[in-house]
Protein backbone atom coordinates (compact mmCIF):
# COMPACT_ATOMS: atom_id res chain seq x y z
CA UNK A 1 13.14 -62.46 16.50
CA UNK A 2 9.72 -60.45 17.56
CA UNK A 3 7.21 -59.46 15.25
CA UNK A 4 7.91 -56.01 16.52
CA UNK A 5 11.30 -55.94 15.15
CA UNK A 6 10.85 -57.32 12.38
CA UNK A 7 8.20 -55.03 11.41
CA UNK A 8 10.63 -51.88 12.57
CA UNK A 9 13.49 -53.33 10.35
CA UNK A 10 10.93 -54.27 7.08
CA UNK A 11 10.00 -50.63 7.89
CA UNK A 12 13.50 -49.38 7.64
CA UNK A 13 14.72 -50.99 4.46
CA UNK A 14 11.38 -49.46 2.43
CA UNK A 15 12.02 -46.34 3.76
CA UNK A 16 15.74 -46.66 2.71
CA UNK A 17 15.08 -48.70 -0.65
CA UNK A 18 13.78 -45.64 -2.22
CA UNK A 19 13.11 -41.89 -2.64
CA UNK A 20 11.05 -40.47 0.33
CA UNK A 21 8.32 -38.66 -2.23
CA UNK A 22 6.95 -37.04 0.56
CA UNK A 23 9.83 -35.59 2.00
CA UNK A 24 11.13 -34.43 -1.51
CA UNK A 25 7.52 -32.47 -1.94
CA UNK A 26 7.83 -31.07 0.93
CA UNK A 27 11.53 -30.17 0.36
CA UNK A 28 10.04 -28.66 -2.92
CA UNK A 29 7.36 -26.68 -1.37
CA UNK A 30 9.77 -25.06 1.05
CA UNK A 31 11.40 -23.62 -1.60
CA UNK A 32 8.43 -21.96 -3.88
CA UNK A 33 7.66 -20.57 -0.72
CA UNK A 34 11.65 -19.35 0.19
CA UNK A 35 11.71 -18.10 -3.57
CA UNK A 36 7.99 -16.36 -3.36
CA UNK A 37 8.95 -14.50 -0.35
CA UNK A 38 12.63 -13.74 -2.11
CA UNK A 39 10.82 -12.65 -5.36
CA UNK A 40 7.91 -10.29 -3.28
CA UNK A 41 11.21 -8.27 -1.52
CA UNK A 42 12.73 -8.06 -4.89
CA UNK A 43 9.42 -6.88 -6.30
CA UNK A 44 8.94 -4.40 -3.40
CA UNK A 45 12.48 -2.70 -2.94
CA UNK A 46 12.26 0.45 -5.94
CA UNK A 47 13.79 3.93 -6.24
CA UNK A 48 11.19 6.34 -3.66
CA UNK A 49 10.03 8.55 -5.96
CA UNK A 50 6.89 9.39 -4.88
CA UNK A 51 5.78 13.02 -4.02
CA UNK A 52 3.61 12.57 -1.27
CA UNK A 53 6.57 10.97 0.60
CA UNK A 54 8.27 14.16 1.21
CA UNK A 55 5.60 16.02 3.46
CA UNK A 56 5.14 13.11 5.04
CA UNK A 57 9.01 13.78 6.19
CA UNK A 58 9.01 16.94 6.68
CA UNK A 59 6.09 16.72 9.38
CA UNK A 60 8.57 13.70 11.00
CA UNK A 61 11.08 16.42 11.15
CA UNK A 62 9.14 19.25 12.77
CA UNK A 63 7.81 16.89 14.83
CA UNK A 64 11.19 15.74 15.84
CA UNK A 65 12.94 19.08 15.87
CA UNK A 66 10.10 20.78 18.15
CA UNK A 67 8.98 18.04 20.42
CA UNK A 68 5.71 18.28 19.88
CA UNK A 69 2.51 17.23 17.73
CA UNK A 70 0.75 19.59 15.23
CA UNK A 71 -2.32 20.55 15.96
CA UNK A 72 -2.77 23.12 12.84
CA UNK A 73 -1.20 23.71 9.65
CA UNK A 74 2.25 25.11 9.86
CA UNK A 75 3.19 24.66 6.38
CA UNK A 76 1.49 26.86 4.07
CA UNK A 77 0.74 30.77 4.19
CA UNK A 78 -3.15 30.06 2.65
CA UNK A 79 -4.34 28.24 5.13
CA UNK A 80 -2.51 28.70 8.03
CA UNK A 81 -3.64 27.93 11.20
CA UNK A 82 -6.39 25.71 9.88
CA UNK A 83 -7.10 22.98 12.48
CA UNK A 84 -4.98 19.83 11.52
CA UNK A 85 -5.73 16.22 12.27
CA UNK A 86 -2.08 15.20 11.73
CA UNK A 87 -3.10 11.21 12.33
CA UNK A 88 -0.07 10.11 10.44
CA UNK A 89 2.41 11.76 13.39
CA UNK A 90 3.69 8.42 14.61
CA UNK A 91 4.95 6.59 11.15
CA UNK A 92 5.89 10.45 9.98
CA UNK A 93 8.55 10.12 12.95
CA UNK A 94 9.38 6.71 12.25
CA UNK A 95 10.08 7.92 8.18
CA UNK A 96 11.88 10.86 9.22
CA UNK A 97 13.99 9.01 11.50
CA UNK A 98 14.84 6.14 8.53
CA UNK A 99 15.68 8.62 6.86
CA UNK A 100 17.95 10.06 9.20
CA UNK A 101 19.84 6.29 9.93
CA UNK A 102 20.22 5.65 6.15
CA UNK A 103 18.80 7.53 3.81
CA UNK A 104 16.37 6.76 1.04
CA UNK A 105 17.74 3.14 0.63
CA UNK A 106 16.47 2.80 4.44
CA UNK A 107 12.98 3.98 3.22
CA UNK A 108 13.11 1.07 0.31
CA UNK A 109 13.66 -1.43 2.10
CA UNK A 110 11.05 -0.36 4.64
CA UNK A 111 8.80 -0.35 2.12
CA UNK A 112 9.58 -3.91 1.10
CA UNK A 113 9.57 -4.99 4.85
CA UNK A 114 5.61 -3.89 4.87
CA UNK A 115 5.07 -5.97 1.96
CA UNK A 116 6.77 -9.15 2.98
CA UNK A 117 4.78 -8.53 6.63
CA UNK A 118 1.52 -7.93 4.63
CA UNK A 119 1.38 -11.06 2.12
CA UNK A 120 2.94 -13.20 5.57
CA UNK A 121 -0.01 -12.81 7.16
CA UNK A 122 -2.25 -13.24 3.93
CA UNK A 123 -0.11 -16.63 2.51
CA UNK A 124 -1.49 -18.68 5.61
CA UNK A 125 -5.05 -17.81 4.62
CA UNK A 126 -5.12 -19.16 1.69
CA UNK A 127 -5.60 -22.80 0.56
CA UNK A 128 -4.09 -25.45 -2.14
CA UNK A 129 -0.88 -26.15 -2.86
CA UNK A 130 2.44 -23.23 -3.17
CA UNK A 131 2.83 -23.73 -6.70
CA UNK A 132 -1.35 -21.62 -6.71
CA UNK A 133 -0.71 -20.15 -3.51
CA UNK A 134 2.54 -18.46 -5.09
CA UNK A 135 0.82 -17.61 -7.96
CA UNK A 136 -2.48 -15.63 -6.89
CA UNK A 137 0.05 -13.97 -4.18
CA UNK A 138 2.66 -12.70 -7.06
CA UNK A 139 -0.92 -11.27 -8.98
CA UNK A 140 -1.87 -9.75 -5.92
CA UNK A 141 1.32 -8.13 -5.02
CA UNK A 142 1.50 -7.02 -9.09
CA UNK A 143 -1.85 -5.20 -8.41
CA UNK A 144 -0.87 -3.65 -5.20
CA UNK A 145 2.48 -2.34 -6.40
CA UNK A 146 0.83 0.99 -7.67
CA UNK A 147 0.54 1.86 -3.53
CA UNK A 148 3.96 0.87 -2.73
CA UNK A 149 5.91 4.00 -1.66
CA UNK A 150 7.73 5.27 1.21
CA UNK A 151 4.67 6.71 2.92
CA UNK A 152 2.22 5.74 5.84
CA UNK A 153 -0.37 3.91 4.06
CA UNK A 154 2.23 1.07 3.53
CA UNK A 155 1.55 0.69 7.28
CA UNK A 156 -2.29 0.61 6.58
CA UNK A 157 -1.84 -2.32 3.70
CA UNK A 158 0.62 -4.46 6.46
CA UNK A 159 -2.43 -3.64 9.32
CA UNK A 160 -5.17 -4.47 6.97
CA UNK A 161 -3.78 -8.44 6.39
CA UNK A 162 -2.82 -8.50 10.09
CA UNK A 163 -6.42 -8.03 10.87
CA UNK A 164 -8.08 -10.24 7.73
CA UNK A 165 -5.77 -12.84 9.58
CA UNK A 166 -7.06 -12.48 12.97
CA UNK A 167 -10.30 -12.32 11.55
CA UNK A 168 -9.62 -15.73 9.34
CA UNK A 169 -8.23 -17.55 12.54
CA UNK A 170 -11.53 -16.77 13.86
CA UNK A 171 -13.98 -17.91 11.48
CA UNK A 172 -12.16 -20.67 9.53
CA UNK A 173 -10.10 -22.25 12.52
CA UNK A 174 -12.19 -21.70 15.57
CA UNK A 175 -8.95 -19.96 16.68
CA UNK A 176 -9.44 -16.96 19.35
CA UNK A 177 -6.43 -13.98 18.52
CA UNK A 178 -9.56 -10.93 18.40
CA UNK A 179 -8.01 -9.49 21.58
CA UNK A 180 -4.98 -8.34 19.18
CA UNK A 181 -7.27 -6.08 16.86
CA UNK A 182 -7.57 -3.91 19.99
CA UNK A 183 -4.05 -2.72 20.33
CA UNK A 184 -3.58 -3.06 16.49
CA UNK A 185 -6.34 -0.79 15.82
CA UNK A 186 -4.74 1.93 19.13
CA UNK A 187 -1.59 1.66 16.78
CA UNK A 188 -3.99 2.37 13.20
CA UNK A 189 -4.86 5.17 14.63
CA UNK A 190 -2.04 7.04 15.34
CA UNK A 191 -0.35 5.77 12.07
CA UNK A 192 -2.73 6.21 9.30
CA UNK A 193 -6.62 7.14 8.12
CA UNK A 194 -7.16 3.40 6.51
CA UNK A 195 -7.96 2.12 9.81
CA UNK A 196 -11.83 2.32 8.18
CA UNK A 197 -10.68 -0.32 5.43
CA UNK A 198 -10.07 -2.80 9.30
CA UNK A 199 -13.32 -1.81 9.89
CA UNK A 200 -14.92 -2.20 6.85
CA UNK A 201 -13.72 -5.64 6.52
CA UNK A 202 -14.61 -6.88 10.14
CA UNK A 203 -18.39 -5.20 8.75
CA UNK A 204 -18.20 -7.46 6.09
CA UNK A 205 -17.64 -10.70 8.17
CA UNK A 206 -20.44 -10.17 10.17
CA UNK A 207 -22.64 -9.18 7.33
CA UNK A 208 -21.56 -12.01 5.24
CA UNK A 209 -21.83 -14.50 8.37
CA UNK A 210 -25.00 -13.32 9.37
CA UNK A 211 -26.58 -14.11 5.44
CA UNK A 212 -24.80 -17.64 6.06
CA UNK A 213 -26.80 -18.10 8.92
CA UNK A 214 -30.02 -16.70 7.41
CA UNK A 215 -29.94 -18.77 3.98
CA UNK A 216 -28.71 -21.78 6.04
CA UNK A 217 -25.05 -21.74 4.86
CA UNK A 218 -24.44 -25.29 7.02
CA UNK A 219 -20.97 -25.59 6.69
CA UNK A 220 -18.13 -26.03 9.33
CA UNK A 221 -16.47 -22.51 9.11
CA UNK A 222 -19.77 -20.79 9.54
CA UNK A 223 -19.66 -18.89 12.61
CA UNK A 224 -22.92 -19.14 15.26
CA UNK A 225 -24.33 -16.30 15.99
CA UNK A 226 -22.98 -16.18 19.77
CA UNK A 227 -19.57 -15.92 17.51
CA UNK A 228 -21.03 -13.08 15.89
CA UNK A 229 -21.97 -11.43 18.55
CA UNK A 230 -18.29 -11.78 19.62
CA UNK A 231 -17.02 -9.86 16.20
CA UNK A 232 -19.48 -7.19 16.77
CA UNK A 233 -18.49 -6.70 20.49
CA UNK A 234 -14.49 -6.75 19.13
CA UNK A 235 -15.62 -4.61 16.38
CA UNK A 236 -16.87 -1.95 18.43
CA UNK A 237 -13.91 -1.81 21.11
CA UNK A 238 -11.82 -1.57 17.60
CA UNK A 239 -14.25 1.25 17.28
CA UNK A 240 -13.77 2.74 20.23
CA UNK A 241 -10.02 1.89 20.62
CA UNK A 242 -9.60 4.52 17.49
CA UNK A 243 -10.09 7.34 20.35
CA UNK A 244 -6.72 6.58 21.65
CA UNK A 245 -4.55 9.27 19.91
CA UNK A 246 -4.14 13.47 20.19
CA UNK A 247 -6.81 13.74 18.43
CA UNK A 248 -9.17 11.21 19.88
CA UNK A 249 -12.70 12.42 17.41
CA UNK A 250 -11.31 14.31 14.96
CA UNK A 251 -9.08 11.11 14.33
CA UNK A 252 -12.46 9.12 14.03
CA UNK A 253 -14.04 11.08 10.97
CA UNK A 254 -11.36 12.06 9.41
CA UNK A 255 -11.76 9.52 6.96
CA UNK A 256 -15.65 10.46 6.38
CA UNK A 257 -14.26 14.11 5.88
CA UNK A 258 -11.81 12.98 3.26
CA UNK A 259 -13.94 10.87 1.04
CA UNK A 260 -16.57 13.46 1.32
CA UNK A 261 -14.49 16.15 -0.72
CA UNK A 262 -15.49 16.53 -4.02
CA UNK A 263 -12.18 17.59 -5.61
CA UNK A 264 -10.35 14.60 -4.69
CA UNK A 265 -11.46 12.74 -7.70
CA UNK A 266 -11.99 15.42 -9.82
CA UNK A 267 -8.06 15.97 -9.45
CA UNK A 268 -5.84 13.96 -7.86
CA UNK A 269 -5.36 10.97 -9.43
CA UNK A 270 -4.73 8.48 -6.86
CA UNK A 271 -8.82 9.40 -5.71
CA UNK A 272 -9.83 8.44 -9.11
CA UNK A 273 -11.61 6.11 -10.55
CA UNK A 274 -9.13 3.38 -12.01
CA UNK A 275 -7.82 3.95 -15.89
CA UNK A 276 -7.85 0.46 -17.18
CA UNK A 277 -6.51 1.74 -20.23
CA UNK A 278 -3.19 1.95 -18.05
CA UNK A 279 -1.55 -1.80 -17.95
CA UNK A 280 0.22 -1.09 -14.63
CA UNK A 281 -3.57 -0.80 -13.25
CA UNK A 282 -4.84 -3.86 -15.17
CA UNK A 283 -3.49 -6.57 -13.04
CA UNK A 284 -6.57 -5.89 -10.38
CA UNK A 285 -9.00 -7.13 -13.24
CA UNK A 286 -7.27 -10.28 -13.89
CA UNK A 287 -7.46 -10.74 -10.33
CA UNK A 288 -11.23 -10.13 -10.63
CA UNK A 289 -11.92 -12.46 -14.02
CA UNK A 290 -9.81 -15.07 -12.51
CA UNK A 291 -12.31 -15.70 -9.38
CA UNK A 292 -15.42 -15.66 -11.60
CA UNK A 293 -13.88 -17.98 -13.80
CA UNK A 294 -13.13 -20.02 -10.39
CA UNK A 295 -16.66 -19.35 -9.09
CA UNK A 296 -17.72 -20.87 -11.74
CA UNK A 297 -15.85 -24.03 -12.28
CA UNK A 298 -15.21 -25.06 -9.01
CA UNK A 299 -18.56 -26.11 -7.53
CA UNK A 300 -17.82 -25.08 -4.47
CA UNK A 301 -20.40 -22.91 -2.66
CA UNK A 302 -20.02 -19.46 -2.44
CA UNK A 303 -19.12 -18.15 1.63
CA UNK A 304 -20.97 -15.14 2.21
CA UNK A 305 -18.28 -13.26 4.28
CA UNK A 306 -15.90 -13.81 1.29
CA UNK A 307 -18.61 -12.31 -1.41
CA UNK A 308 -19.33 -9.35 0.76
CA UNK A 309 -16.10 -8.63 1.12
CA UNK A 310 -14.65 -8.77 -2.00
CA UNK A 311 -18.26 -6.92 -2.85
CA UNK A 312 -17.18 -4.44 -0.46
CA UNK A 313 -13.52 -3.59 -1.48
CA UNK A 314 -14.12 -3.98 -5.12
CA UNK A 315 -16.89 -1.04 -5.19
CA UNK A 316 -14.26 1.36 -3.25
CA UNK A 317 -11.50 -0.04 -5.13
CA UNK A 318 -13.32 1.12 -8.57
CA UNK A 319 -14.24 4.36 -6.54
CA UNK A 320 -10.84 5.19 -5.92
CA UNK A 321 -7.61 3.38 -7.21
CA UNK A 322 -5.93 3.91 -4.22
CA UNK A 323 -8.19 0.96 -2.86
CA UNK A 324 -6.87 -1.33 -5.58
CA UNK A 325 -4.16 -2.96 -2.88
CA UNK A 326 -6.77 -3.52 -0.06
CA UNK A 327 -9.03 -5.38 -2.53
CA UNK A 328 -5.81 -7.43 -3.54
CA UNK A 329 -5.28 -8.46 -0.28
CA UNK A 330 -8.63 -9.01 0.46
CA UNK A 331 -9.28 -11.37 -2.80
CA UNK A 332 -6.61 -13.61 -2.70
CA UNK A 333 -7.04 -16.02 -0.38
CA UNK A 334 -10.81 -15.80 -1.37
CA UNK A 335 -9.26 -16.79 -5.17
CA UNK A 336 -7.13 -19.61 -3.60
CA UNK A 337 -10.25 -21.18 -1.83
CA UNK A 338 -12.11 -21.02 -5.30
CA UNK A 339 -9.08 -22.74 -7.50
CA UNK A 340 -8.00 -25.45 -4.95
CA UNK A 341 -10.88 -27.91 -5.93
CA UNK A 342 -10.77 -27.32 -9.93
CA UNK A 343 -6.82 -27.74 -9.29
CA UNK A 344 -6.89 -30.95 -7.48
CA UNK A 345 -9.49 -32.25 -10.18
CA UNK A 346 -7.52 -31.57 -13.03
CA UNK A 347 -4.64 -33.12 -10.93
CA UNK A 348 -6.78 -36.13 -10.26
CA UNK A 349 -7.72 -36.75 -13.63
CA UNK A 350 -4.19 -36.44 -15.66
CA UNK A 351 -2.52 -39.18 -15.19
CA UNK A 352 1.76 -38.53 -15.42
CA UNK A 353 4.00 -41.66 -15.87
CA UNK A 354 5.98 -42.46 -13.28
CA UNK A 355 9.65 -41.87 -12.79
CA UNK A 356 11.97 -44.19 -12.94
CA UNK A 357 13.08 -45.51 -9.47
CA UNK A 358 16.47 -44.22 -7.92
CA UNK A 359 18.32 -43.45 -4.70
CA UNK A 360 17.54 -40.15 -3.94
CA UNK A 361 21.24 -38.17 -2.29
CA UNK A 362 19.76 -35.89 0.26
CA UNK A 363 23.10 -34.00 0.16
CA UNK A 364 22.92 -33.42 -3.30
CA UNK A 365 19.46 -32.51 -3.15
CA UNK A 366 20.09 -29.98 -0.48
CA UNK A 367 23.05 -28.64 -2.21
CA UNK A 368 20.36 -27.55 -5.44
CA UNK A 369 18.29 -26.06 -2.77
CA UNK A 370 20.73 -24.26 -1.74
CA UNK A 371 21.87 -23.20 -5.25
CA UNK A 372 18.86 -22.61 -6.77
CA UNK A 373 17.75 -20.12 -3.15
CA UNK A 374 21.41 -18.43 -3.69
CA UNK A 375 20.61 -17.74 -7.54
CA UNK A 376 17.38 -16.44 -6.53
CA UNK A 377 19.12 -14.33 -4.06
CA UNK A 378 21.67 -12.94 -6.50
CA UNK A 379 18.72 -12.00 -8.82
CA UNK A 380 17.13 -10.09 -6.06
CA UNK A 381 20.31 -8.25 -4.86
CA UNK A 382 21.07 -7.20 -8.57
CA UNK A 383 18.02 -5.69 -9.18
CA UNK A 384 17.78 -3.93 -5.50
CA UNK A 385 21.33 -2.81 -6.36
CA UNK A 386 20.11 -1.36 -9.45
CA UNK A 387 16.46 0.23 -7.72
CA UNK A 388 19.13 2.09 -5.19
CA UNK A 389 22.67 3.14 -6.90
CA UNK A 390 23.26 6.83 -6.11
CA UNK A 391 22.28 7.52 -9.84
CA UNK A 392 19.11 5.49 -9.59
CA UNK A 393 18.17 7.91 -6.60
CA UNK A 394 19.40 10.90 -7.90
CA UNK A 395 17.61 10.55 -11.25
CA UNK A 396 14.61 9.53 -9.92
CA UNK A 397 14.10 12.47 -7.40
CA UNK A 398 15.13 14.83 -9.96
CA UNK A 399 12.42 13.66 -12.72
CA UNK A 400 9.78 13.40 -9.81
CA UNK A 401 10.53 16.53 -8.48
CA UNK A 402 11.78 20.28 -8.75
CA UNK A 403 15.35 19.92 -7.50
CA UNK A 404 17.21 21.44 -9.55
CA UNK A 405 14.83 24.90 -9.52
CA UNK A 406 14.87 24.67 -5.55
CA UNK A 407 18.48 24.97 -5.73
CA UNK A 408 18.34 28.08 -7.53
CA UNK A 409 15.87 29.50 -5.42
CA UNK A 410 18.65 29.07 -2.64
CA UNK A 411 21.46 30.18 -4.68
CA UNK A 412 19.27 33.26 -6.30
CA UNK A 413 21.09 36.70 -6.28
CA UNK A 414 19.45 38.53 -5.29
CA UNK A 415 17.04 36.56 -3.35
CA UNK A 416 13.86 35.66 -5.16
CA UNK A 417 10.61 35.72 -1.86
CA UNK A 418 7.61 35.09 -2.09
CA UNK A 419 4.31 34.30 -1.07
CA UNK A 420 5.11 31.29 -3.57
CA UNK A 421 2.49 30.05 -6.15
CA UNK A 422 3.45 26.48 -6.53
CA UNK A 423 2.19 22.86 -8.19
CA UNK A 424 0.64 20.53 -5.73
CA UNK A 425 2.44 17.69 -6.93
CA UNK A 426 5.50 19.58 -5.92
CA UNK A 427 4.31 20.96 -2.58
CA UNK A 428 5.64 18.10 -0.11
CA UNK A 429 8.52 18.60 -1.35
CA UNK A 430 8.72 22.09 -1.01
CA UNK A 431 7.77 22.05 2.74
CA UNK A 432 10.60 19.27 3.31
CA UNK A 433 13.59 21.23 0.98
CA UNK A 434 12.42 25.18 1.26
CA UNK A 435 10.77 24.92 4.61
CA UNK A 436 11.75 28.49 4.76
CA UNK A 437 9.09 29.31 2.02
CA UNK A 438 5.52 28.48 3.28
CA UNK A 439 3.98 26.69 -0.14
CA UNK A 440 0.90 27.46 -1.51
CA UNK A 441 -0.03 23.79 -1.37
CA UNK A 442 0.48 20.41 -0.90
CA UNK A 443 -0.80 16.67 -0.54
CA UNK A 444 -2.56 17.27 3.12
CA UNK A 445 -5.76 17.00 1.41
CA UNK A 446 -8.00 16.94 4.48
CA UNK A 447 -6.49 19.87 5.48
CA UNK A 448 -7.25 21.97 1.85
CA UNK A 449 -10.06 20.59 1.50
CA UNK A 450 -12.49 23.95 1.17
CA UNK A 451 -9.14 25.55 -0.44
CA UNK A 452 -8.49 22.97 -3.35
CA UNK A 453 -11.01 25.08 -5.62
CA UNK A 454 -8.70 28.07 -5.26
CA UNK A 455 -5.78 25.92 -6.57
CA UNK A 456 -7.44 24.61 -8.97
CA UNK A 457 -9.16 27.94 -10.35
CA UNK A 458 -5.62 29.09 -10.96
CA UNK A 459 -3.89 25.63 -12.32
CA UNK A 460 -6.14 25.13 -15.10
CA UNK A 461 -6.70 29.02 -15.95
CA UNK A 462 -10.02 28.90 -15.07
CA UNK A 463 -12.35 32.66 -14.72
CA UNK A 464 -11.01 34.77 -11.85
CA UNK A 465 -7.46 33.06 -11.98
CA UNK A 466 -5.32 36.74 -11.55
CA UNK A 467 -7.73 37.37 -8.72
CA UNK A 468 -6.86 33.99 -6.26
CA UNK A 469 -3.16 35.30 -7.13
CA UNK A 470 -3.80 38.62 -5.72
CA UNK A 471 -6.29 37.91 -3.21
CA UNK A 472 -2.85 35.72 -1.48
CA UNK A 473 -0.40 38.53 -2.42
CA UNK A 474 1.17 35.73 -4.62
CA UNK A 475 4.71 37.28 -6.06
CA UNK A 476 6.60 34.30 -6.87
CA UNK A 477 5.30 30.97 -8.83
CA UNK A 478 7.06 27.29 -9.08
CA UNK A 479 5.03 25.14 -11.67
CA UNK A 480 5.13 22.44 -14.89
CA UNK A 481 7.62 24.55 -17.58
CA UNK A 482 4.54 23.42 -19.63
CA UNK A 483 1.85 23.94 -18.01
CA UNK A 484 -1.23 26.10 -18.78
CA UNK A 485 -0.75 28.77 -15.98
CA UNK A 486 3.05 29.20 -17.40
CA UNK A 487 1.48 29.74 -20.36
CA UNK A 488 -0.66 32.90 -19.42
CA UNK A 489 2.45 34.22 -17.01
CA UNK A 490 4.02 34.75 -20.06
CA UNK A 491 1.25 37.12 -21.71
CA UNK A 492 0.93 39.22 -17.90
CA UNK A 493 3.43 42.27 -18.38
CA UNK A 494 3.80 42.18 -14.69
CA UNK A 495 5.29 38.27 -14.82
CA UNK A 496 8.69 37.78 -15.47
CA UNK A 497 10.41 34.49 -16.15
CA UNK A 498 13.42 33.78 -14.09
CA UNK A 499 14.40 30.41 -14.84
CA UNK A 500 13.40 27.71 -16.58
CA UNK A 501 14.69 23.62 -17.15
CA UNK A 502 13.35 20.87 -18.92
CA UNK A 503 11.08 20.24 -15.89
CA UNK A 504 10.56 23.68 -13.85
CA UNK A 505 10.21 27.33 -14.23
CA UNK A 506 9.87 29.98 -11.92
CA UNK A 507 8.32 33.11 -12.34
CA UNK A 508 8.59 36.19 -10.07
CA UNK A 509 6.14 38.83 -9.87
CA UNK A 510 7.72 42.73 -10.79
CA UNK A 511 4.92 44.57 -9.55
CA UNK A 512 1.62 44.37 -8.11
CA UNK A 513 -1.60 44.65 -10.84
């Protein structure tokens, strides 16, 4: 008998004489990964609920029903006409016509399909094993969740880790995909604003690579600067790419208009500063604290592209808490590359007795795969079930919004018109179920943006209130039962309460002061 052979059958009998450890962590690894991805969908599907959502639709639908773009505000009665950079039109279709096909469950699971898409594409840029992969990914999605809502910046947090993974094939595999930012960022454009947050991060790489090069950063993923020069060239068709919409400029500063109005976070919370007192807004600290503490044990040099960027996003994210899920995805992998060596030295050091030897039954082991995956499953569909029964979306839209006092409004007798005061948390909502009624208001901040003063002056009772109110021939109002403005309707002679819940009250004007 060869050598050969017997070598191939000595071979053979090891690999048959006992458990195949490799092929069992593997086996193992599959499955964080199968129950991550099952756990981030489970995470992701909840009741829509939020208010901004329905403007959003009702722009889909005029859109739709007219066959053609807006170009100014058709909405409201106070600003009418106003110029309207309406970059949103494309996903406003696509959420009107969900909507359409099936309903607010459709929307959910949208929403869910953007987050399994978005931590896809940030789960291969991270390193160490699935057990910390898993992990820093289920921290990261808990901090993102406060963004997670039926509306077009989901498509915004799915685009941003489809770029920081182009980018990361770029600089850490020597892996050219930049082409694809070009049509991805044609596609930003005529989907949502955040298309600065692609920016800002490609900005950051080439920042944080160019300080490599300058301090002498010597290390293998460290781009040359001829590789540089190839971001910035990419970066700047990106830039220019951005032009390909209705709007072509007035797409491209619309976000430098936004930021730049001072009543944003003033009033509306998601353009505040984080509340840390609020433990639903925590979770982007522990992200934070947990890559110093890595920084800090691993003894691995800091990469300049990843301190810029998380630099970068953290400062807008504690700007603005709206920027707490692009500094998620940003961070994590960034964590992951921190924890990996401090991991693998603890892992190094403890020293686990081994387990006793025995045959290892692929079939049964594939069978508690398969069992364990199906509980998982189960678990999910339970709680999805739950996030979308009829009476999970029913109660939800009713404690989010004015339903039940729209309804009146239809059924009044005699019919109650305005002009219509109303809340601008309610506004969307107004355009998409009393389009009949122009609103006073509503969530299109850019295009209220000289205007939100005025809405303001009256919420909060502020001097001159009764004068904005006149000054718009305002005859009818739709606010918070309990809010301050109700509260000085009720001293005006001229203001009449016509109905009233445990949410909503409307008020209708007898006379004119």
């Amino acid at each position: 008998m060869s050598n050969r052979r017997l070598g191939m059958e000595a071979m053979w009998k090891s690999r048959h004489a006992q458990p195949d450890k490799t092929i069992l962590r593997l086996n193992i690894q599959r499955l964080v990964v199968v129950i991550l991805f099952i756990a981030l969908f489970a995470m992701a599907v909840r009741t829509p609920a939020d208010t901004d959502m329905w403007w959003h639709l009702g722009a889909g639908r005029a859109i739709v029903t007219t066959g053609h773009i807006p170009y100014a505000d058709e909405f409201s009665f106070t600003v009418r006409g106003k110029p309207w950079v309406d970059v949103y039109w494309l996903a406003q279709v696509g959420l009107y016509q969900a909507r359409l096909l099936g309903g607010d469950v459709l929307l959910a699971v949208l929403v869910a399909a953007l987050v399994i898409i978005a931590f896809a594409f940030v789960y291969p840029q991270m390193e160490g094993e699935p057990f910390l992969r898993a992990f820093v990914i289920l921290l990261a999605a808990t901090a993102s969740s406060v963004i997670w809502s039926p509306r077009p910046q989901m498509l915004s947090f799915a685009l941003l880790a489809v770029t920081g993974y182009i980018v990361y094939l770029w600089k850490w595999r020597q892996v050219n995909r930049l082409w694809v930012l070009i049509p991805l960022f044609v596609l930003w454009a005529n989907v949502h604003g955040g298309y600065a947050l692609g920016l800002m991060l490609i900005g950051s790489v080439i920042a944080g690579e160019s300080l490599n090069r300058i301090t002498g950063h010597a290390a293998a993923e460290v781009l040359s600067w001829r590789q540089i020069g190839v971001l910035m060239g990419v970066g700047g068709l990106c830039g220019l790419a951005l032009l390909v919409n209705p709007y072509t400029f007035g797409t491209w500063i619309l976000p430098f208009r936004t930021v730049g109005i001072r009543t944003l976070q003033g009033f509306i919370q998601e353009w505040a500063s984080p509340d840390f007192h609020n433990l639903y807004e925590q979770p982007i600290l522990w992200l934070l604290f947990a890559l110093l503490a890595a920084v800090g044990f691993s003894g691995r040099r800091w990469d300049w592209s990843d301190l810029v960027s998380v630099v970068v996003f953290g400062y807008s994210a504690f700007l603005a808490r709206r920027n707490i899920a692009p500094l998620a995805l940003v961070i994590a992998p960034v964590l992951s590359r921190q924890a990996r060596p401090i991991l693998e030295s603890v892992s190094a050091r403890i020293k686990l007795p081994a387990p006793a030897r025995q045959e290892l039954n692929p079939a049964l082991s594939g069978a508690l795969n398969w069992l364990i995956v199906a509980l998982v499953v189960a678990a999910a569909l339970l709680k999805c079930g739950a996030a979308l029964a009829p009476q999970s979306l029913e109660k939800a839209r009713r404690e989010a919004v004015p339903v039940r006092a729209v309804e009146w409004l239809r059924q009044a007798s005699p019919p109650v018109a305005g002009p219509m005061y109303n809340s601008y948390n309610w506004g969307g909502y107004l355009v998409w179920a009393l389009p009949e009624e122009p609103v006073f208001v509503d969530g299109r901040t850019d295009v209220y943006d000289e205007f939100l003063p005025q809405y303001v002056q009256v919420m909060f009772v502020r001097s001159g209130w009764q004068d904005v109110l006149d000054r718009y021939g305002v005859r009818l109002a739709l606010i918070e039962r309990d809010s301050w403005l109700a509260t000085m309707l009720a001293t005006q002679p001229e203001w009449r309460l016509a109905y009233s819940d445990d949410q909503a009250a409307v008020w209708v004007r007898e006379k004119a002061r």
